[in-house]
PDB file of N, CA and C in Angstrom:
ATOM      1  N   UNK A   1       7.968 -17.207  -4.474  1.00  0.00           N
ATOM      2  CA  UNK A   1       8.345 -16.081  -5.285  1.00  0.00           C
ATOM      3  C   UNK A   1       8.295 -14.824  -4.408  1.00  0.00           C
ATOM      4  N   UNK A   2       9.249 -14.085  -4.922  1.00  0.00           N
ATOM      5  CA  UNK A   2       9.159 -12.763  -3.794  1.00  0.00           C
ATOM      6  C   UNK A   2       9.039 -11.231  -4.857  1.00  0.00           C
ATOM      7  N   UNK A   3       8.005 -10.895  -4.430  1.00  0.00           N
ATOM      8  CA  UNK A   3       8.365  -9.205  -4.794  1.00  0.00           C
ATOM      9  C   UNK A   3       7.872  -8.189  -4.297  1.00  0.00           C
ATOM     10  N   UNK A   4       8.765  -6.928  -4.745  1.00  0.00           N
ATOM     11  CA  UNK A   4       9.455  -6.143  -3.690  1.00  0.00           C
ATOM     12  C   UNK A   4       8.391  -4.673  -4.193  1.00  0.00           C
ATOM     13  N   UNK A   5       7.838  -4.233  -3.339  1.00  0.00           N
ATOM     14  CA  UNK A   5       6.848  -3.241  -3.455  1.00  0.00           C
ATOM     15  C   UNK A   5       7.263  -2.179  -2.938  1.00  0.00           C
ATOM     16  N   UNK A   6       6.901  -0.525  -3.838  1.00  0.00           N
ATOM     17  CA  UNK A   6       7.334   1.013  -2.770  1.00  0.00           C
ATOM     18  C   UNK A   6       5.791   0.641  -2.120  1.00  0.00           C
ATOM     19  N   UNK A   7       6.234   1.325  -0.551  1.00  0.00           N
ATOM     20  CA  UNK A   7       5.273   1.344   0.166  1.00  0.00           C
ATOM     21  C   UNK A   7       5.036   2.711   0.793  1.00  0.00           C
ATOM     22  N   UNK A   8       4.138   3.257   1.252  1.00  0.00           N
ATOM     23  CA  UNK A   8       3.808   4.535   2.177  1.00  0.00           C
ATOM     24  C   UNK A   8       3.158   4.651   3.220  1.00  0.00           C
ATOM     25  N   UNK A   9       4.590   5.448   3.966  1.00  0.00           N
ATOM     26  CA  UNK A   9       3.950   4.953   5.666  1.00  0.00           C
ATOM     27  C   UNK A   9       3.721   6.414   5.818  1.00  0.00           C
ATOM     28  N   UNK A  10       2.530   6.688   6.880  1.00  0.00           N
ATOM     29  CA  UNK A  10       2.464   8.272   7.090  1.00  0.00           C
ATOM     30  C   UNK A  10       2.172   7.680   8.895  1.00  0.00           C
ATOM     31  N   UNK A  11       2.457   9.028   9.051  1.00  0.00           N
ATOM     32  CA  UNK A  11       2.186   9.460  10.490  1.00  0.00           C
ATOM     33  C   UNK A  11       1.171  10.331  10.874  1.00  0.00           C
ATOM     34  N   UNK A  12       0.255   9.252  11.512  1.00  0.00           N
ATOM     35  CA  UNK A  12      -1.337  10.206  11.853  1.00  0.00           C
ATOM     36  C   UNK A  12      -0.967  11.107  13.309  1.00  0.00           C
ATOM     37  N   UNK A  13      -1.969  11.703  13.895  1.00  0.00           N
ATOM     38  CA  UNK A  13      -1.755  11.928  15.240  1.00  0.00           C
ATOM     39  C   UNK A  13      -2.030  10.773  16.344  1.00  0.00           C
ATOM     40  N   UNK A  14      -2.793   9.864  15.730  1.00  0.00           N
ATOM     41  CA  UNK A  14      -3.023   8.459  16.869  1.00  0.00           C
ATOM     42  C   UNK A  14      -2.354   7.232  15.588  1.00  0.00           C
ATOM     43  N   UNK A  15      -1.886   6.912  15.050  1.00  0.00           N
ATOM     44  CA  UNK A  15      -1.092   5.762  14.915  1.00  0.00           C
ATOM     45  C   UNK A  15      -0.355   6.273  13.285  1.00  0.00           C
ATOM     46  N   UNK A  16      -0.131   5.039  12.858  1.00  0.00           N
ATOM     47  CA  UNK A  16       0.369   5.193  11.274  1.00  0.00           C
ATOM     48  C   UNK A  16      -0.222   4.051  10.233  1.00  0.00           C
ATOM     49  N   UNK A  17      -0.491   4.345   8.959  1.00  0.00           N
ATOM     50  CA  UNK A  17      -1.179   3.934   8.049  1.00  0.00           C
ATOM     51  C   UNK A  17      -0.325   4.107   7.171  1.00  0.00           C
ATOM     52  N   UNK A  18      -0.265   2.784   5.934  1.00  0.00           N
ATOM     53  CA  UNK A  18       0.414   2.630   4.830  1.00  0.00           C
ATOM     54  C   UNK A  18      -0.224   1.653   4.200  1.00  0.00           C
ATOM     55  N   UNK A  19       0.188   2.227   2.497  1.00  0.00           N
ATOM     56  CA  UNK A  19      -0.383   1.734   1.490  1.00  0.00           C
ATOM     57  C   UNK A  19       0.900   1.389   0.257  1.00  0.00           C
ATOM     58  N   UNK A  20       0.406   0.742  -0.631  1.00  0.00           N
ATOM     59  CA  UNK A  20       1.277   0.248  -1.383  1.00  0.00           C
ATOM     60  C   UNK A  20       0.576   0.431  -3.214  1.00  0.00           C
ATOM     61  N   UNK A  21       1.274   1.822  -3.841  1.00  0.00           N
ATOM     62  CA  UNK A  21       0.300   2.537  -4.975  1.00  0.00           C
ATOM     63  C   UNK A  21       0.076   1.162  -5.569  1.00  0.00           C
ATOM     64  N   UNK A  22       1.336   0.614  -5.610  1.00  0.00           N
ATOM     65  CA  UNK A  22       0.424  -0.816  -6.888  1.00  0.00           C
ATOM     66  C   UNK A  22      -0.158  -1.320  -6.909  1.00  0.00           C
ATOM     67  N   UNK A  23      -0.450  -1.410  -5.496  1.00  0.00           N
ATOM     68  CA  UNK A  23      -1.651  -2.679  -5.146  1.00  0.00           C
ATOM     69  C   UNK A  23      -3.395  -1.831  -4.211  1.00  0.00           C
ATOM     70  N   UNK A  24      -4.195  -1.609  -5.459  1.00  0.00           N
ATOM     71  CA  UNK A  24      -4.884  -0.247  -4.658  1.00  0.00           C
ATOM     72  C   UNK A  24      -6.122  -0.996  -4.011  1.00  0.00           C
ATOM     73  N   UNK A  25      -6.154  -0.390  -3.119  1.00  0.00           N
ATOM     74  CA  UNK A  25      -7.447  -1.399  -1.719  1.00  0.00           C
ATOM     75  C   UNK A  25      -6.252  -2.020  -0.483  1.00  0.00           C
ATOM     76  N   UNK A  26      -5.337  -2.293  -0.892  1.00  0.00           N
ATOM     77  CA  UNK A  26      -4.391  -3.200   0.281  1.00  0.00           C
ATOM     78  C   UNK A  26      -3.580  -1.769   1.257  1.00  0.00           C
ATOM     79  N   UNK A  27      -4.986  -1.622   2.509  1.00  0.00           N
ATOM     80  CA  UNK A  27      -4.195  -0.773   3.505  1.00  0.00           C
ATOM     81  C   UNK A  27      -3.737  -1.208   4.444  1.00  0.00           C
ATOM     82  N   UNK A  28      -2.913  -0.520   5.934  1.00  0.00           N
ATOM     83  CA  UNK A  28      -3.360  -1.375   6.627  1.00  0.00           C
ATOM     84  C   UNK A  28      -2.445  -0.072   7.801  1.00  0.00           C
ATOM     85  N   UNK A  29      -2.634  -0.025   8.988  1.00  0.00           N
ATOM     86  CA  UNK A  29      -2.626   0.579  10.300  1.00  0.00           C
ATOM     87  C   UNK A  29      -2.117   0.113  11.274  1.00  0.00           C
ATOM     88  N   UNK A  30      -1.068   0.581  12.167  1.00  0.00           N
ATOM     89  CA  UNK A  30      -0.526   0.217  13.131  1.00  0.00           C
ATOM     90  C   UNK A  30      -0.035   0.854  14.145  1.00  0.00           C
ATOM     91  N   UNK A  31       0.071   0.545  15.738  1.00  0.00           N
ATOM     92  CA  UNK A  31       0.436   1.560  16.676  1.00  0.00           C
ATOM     93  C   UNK A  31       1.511   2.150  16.424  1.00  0.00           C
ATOM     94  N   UNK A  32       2.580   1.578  15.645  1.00  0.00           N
ATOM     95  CA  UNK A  32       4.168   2.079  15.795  1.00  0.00           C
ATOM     96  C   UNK A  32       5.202   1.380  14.563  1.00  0.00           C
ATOM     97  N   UNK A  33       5.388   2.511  14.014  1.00  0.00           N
ATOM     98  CA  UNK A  33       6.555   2.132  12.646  1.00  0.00           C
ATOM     99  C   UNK A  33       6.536   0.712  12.441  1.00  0.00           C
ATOM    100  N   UNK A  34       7.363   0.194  13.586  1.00  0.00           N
ATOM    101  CA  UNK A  34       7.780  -1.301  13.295  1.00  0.00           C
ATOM    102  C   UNK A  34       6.617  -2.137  13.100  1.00  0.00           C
ATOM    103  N   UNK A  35       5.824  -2.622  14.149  1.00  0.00           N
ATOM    104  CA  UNK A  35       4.350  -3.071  13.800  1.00  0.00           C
ATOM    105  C   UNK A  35       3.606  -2.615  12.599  1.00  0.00           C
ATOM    106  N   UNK A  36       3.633  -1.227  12.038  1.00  0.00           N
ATOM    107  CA  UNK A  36       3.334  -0.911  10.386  1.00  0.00           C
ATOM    108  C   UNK A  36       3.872  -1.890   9.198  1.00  0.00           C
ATOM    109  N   UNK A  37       5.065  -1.732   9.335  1.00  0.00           N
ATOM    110  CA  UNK A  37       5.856  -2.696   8.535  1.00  0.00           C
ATOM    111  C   UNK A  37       5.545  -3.906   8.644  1.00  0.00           C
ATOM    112  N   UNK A  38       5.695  -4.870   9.627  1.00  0.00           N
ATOM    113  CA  UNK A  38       5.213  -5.886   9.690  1.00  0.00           C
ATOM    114  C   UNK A  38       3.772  -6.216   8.862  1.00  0.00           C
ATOM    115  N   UNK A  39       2.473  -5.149   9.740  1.00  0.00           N
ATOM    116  CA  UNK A  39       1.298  -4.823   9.330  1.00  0.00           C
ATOM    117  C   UNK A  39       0.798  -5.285   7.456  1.00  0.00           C
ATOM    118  N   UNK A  40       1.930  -4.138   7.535  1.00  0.00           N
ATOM    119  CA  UNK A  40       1.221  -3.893   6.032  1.00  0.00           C
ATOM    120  C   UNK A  40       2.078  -5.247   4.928  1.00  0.00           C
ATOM    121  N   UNK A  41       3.467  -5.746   5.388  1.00  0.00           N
ATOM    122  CA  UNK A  41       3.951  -6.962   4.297  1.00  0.00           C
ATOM    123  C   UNK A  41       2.876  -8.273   4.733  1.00  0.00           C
ATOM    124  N   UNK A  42       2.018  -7.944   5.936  1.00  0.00           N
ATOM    125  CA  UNK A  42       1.108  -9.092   5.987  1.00  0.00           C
ATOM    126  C   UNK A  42      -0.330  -8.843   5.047  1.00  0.00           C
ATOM    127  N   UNK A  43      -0.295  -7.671   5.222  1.00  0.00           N
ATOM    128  CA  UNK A  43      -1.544  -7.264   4.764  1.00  0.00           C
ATOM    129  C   UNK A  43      -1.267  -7.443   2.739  1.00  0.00           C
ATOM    130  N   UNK A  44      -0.389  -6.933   1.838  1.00  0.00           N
ATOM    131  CA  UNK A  44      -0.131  -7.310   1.095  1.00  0.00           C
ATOM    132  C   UNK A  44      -0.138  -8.891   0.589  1.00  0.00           C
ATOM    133  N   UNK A  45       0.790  -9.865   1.407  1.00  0.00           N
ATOM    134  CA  UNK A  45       0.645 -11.417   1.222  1.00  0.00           C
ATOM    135  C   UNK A  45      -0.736 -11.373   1.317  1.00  0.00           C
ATOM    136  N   UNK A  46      -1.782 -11.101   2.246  1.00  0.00           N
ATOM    137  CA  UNK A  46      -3.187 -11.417   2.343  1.00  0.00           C
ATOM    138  C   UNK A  46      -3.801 -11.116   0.737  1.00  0.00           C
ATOM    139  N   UNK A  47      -3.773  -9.991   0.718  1.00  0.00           N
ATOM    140  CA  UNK A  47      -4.156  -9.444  -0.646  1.00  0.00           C
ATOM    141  C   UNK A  47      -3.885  -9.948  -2.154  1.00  0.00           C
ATOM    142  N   UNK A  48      -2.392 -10.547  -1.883  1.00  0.00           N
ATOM    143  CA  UNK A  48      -2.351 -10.615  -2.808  1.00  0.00           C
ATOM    144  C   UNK A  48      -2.452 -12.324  -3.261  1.00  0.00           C
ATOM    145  N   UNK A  49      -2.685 -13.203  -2.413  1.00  0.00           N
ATOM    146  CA  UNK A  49      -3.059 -14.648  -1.980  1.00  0.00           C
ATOM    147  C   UNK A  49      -4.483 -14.656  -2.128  1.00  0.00           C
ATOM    148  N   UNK A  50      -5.139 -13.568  -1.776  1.00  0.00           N
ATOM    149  CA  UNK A  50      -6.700 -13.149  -2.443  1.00  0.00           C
ATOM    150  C   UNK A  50      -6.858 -13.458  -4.023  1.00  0.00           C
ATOM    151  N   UNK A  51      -5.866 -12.735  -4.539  1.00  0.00           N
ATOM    152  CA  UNK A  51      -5.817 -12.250  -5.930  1.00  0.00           C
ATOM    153  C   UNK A  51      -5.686 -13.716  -6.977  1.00  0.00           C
ATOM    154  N   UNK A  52      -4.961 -14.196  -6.181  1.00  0.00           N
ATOM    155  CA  UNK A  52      -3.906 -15.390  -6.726  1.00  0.00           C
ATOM    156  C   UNK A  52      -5.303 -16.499  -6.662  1.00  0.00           C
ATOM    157  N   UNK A  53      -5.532 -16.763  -5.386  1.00  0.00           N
ATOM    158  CA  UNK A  53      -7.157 -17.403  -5.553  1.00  0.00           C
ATOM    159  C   UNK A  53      -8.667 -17.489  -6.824  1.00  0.00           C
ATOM    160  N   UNK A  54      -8.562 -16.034  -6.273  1.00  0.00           N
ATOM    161  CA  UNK A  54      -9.668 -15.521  -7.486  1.00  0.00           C
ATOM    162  C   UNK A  54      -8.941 -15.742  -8.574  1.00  0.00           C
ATOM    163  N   UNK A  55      -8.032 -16.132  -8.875  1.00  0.00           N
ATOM    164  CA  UNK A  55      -7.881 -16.224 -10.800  1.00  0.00           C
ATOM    165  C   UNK A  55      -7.226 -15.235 -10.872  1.00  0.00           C
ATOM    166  N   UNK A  56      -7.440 -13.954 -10.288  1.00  0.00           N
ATOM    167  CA  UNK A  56      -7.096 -12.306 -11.027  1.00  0.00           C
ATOM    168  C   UNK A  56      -5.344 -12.760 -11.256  1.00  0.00           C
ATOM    169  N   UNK A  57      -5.361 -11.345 -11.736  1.00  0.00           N
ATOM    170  CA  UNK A  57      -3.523 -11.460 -11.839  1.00  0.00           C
ATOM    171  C   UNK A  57      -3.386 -10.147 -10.858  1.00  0.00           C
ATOM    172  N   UNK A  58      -1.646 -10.693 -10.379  1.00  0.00           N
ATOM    173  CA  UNK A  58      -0.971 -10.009  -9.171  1.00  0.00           C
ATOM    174  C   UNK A  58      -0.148  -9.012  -9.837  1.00  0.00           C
ATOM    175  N   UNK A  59      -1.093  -8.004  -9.324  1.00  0.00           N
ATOM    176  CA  UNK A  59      -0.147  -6.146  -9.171  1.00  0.00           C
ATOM    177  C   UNK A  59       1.679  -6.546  -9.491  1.00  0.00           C
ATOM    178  N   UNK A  60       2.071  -6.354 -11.248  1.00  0.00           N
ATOM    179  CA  UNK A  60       3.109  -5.806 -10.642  1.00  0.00           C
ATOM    180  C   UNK A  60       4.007  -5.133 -10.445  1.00  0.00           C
ATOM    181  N   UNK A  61       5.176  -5.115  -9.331  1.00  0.00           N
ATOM    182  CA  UNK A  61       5.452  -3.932  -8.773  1.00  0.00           C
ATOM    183  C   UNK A  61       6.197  -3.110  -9.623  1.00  0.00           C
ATOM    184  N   UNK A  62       5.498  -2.034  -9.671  1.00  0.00           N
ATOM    185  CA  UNK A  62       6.122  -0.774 -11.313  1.00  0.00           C
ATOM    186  C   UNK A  62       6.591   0.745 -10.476  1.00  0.00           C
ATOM    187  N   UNK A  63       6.290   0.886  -9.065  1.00  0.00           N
ATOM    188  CA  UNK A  63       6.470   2.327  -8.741  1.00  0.00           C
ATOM    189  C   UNK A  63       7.706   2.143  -8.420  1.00  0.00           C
ATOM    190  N   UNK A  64       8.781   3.028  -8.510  1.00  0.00           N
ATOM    191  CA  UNK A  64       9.803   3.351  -7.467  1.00  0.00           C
ATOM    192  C   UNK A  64       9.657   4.315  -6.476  1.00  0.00           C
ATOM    193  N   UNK A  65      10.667   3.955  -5.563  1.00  0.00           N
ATOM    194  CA  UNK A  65      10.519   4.922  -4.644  1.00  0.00           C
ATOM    195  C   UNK A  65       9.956   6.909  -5.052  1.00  0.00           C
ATOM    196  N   UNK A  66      10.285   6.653  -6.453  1.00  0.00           N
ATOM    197  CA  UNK A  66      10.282   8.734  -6.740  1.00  0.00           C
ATOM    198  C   UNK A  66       8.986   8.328  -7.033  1.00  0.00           C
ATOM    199  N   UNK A  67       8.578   7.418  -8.177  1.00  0.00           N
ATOM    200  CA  UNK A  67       7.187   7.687  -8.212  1.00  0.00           C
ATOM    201  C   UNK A  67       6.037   7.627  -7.411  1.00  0.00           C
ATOM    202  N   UNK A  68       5.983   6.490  -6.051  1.00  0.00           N
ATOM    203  CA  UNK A  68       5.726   6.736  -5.005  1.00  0.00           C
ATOM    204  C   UNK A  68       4.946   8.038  -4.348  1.00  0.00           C
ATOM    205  N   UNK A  69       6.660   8.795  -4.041  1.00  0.00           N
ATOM    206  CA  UNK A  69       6.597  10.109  -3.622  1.00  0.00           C
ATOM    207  C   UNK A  69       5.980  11.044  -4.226  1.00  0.00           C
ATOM    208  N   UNK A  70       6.000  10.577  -5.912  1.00  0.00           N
ATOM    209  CA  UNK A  70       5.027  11.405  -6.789  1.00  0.00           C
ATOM    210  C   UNK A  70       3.132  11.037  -6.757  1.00  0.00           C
ATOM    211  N   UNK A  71       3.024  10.207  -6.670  1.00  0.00           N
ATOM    212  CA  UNK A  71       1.615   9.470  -6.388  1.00  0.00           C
ATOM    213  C   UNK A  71       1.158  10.277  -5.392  1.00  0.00           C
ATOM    214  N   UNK A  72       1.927  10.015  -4.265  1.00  0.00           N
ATOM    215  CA  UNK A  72       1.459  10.233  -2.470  1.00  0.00           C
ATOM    216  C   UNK A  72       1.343  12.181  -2.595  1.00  0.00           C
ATOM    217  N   UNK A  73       2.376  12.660  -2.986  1.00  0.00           N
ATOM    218  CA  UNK A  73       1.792  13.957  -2.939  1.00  0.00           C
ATOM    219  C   UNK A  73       1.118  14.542  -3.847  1.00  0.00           C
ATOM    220  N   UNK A  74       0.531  13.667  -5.068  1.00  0.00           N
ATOM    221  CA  UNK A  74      -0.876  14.306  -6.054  1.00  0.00           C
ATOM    222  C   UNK A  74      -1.830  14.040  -5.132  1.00  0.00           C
ATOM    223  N   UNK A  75      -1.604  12.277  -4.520  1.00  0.00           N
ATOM    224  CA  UNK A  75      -3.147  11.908  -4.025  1.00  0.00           C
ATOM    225  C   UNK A  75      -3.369  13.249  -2.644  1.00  0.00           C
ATOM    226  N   UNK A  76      -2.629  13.627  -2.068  1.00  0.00           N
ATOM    227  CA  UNK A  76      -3.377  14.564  -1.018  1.00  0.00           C
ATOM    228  C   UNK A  76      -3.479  16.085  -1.953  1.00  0.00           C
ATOM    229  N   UNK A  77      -3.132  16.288  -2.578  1.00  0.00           N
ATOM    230  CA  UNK A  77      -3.278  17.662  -3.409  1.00  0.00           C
ATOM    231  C   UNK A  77      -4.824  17.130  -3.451  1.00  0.00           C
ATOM    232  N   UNK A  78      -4.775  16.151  -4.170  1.00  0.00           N
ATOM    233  CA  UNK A  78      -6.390  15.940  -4.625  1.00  0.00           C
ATOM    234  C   UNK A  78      -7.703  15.814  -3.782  1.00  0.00           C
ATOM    235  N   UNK A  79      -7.361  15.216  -2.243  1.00  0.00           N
ATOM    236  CA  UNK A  79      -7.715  14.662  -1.391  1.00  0.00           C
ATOM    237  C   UNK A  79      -8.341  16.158  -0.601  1.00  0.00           C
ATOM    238  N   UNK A  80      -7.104  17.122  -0.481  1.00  0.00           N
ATOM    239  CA  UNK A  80      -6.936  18.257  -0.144  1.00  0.00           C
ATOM    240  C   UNK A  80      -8.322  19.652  -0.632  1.00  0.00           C
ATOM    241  N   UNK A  81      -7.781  18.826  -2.034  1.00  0.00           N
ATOM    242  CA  UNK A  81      -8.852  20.103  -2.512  1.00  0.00           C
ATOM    243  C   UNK A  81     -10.164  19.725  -2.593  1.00  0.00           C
ATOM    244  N   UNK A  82     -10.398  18.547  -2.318  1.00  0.00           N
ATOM    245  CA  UNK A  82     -11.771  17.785  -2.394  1.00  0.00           C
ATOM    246  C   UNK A  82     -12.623  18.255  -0.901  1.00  0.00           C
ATOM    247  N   UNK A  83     -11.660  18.143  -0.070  1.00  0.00           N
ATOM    248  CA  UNK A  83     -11.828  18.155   1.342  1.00  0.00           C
ATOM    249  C   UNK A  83     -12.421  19.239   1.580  1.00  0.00           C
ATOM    250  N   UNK A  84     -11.214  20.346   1.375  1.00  0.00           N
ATOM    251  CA  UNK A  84     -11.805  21.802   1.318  1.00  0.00           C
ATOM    252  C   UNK A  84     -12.650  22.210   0.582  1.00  0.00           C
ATOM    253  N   UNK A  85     -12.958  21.873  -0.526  1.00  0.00           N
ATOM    254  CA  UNK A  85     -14.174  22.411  -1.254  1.00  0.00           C
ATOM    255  C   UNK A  85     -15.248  21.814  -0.245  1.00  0.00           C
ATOM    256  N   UNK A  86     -15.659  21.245   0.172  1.00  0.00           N
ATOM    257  CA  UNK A  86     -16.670  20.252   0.895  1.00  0.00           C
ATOM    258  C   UNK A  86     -16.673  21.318   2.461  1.00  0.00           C
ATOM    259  N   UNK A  87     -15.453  22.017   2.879  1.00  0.00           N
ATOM    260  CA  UNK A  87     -16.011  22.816   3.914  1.00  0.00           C
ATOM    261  C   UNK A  87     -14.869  22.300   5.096  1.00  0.00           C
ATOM    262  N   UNK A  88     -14.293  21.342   4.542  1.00  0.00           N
ATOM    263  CA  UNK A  88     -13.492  20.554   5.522  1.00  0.00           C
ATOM    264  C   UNK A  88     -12.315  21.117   5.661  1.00  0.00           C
ATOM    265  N   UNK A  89     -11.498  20.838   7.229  1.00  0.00           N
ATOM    266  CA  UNK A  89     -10.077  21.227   7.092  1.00  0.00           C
ATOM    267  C   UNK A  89      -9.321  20.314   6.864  1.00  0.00           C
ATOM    268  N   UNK A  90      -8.102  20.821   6.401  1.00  0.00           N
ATOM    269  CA  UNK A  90      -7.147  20.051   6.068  1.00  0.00           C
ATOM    270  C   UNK A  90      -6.781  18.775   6.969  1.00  0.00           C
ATOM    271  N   UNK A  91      -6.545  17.787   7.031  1.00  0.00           N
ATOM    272  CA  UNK A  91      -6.198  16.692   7.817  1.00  0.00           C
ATOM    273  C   UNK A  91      -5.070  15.550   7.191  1.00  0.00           C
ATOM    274  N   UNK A  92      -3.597  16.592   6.480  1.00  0.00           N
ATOM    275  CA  UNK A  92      -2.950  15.805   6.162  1.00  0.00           C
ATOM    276  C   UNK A  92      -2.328  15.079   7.463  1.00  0.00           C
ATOM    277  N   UNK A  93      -1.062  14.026   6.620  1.00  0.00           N
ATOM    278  CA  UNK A  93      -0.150  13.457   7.789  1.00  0.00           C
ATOM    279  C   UNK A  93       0.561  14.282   8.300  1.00  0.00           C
ATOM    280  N   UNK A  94       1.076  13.945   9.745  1.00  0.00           N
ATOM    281  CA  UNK A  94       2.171  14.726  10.196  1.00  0.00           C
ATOM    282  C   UNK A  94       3.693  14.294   9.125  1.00  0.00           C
ATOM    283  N   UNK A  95       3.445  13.159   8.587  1.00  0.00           N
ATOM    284  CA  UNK A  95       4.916  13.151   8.094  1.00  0.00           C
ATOM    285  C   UNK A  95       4.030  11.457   7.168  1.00  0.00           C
ATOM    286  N   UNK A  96       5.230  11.299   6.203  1.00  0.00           N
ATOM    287  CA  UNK A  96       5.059  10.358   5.477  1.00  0.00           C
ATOM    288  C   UNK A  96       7.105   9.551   5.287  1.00  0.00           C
ATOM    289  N   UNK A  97       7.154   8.621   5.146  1.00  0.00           N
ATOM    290  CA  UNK A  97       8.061   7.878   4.506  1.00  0.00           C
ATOM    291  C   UNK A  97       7.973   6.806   3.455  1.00  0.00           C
ATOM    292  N   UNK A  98       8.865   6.744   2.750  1.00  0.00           N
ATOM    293  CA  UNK A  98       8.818   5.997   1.422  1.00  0.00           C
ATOM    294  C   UNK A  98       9.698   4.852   1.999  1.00  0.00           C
ATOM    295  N   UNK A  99       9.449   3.609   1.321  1.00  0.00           N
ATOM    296  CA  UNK A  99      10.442   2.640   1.423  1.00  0.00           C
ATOM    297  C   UNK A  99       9.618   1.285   0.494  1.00  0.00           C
ATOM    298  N   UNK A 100      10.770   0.372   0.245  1.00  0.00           N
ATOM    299  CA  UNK A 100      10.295  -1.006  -0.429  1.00  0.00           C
ATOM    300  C   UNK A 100       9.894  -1.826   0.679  1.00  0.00           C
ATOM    301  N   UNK A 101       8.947  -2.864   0.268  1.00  0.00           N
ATOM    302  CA  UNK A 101       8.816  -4.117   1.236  1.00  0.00           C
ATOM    303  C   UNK A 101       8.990  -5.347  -0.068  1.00  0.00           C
ATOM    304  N   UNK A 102       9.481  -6.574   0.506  1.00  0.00           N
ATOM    305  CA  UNK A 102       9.202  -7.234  -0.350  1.00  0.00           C
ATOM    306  C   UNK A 102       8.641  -8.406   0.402  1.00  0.00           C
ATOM    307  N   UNK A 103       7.805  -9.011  -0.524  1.00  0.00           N
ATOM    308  CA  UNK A 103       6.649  -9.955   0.122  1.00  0.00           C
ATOM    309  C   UNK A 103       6.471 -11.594  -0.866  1.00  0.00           C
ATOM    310  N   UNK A 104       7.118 -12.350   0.107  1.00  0.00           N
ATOM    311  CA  UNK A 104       6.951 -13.835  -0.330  1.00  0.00           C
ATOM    312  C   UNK A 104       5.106 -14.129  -0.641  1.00  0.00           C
ATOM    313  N   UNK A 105       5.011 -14.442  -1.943  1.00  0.00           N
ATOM    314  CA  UNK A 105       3.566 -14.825  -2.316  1.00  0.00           C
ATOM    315  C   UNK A 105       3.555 -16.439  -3.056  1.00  0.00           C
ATOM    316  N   UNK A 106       3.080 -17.325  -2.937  1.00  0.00           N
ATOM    317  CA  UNK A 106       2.882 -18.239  -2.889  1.00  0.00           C
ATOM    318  C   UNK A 106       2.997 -18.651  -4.941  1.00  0.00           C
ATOM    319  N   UNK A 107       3.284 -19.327  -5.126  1.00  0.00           N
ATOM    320  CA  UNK A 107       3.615 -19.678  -6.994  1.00  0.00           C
ATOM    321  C   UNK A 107       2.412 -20.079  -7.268  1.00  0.00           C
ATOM    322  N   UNK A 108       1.845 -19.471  -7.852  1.00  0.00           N
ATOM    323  CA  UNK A 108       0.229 -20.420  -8.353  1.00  0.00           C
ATOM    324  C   UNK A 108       0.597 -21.625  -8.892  1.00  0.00           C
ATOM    325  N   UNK A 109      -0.532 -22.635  -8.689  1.00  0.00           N
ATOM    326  CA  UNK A 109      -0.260 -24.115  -8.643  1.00  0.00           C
ATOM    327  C   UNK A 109      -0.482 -24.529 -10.171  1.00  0.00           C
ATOM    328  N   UNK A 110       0.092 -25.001 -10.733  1.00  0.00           N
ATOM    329  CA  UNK A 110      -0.571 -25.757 -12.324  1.00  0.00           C
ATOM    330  C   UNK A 110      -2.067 -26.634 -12.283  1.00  0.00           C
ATOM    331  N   UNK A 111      -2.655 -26.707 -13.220  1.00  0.00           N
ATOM    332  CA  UNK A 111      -3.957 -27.169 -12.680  1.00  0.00           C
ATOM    333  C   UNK A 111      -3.787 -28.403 -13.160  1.00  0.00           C
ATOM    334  N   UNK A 112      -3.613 -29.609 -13.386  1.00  0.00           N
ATOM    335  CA  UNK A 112      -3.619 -30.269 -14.278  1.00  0.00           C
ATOM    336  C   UNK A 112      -4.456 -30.779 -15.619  1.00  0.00           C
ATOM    337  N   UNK A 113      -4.709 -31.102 -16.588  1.00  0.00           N
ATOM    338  CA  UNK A 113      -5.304 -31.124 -17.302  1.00  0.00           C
ATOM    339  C   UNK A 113      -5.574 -32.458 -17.961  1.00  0.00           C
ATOM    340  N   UNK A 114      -7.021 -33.198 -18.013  1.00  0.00           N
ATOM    341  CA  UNK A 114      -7.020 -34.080 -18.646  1.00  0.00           C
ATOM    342  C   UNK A 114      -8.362 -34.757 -18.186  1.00  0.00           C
TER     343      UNK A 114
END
């Protein structure tokens, strides 16, 4: 089964980090765009093959790309003002991009019964 997640890639000053709003805890970091991407549709299958294990039920995917973009710039408004109240400077991304990934996850198995 495959599905297709908005994801968020930002640009630190030493690498890039992306997250995926639907699925919250599943981050993941990489030297360079392409390796991000890769990164993070592995890091998702991990997560969500976690999920599928434990019993839980799998995140699903409800953001679009706008809401995304809407998520990502409350969460640093919030992040922002938390920071600074605390004394801290600002330490947003140099830049962020939006995009889908979609990620083959495994069909949970029937259990049999009897």
């Amino acid at each position: 089964m495959k599905l297709t997640y908005a994801v968020v890639i930002e640009q630190t000053p030493n690498n890039y980090g992306a997250y995926a709003p639907d699925i919250p805890g599943c981050i993941s970091t990489a030297a360079t765009p392409d390796e991000m991407l890769a990164n993070i549709r592995e890091a998702l299958a991990f997560h969500i093959d976690g999920l599928i294990r434990g019993g839980d039920p799998v995140p699903t995917p409800a953001m679009s790309i706008e809401d995304a973009i809407a998520y990502h710039s409350q969460s640093l408004a919030d992040v922002d003002a938390e920071w600074l109240a605390a004394g801290g400077d600002v330490m947003a991304p140099q830049s962020a991009r939006f995009q889908t990934v979609e990620v083959e996850i495994p069909t949970p198995q029937e259990t049999p019964t009897g």
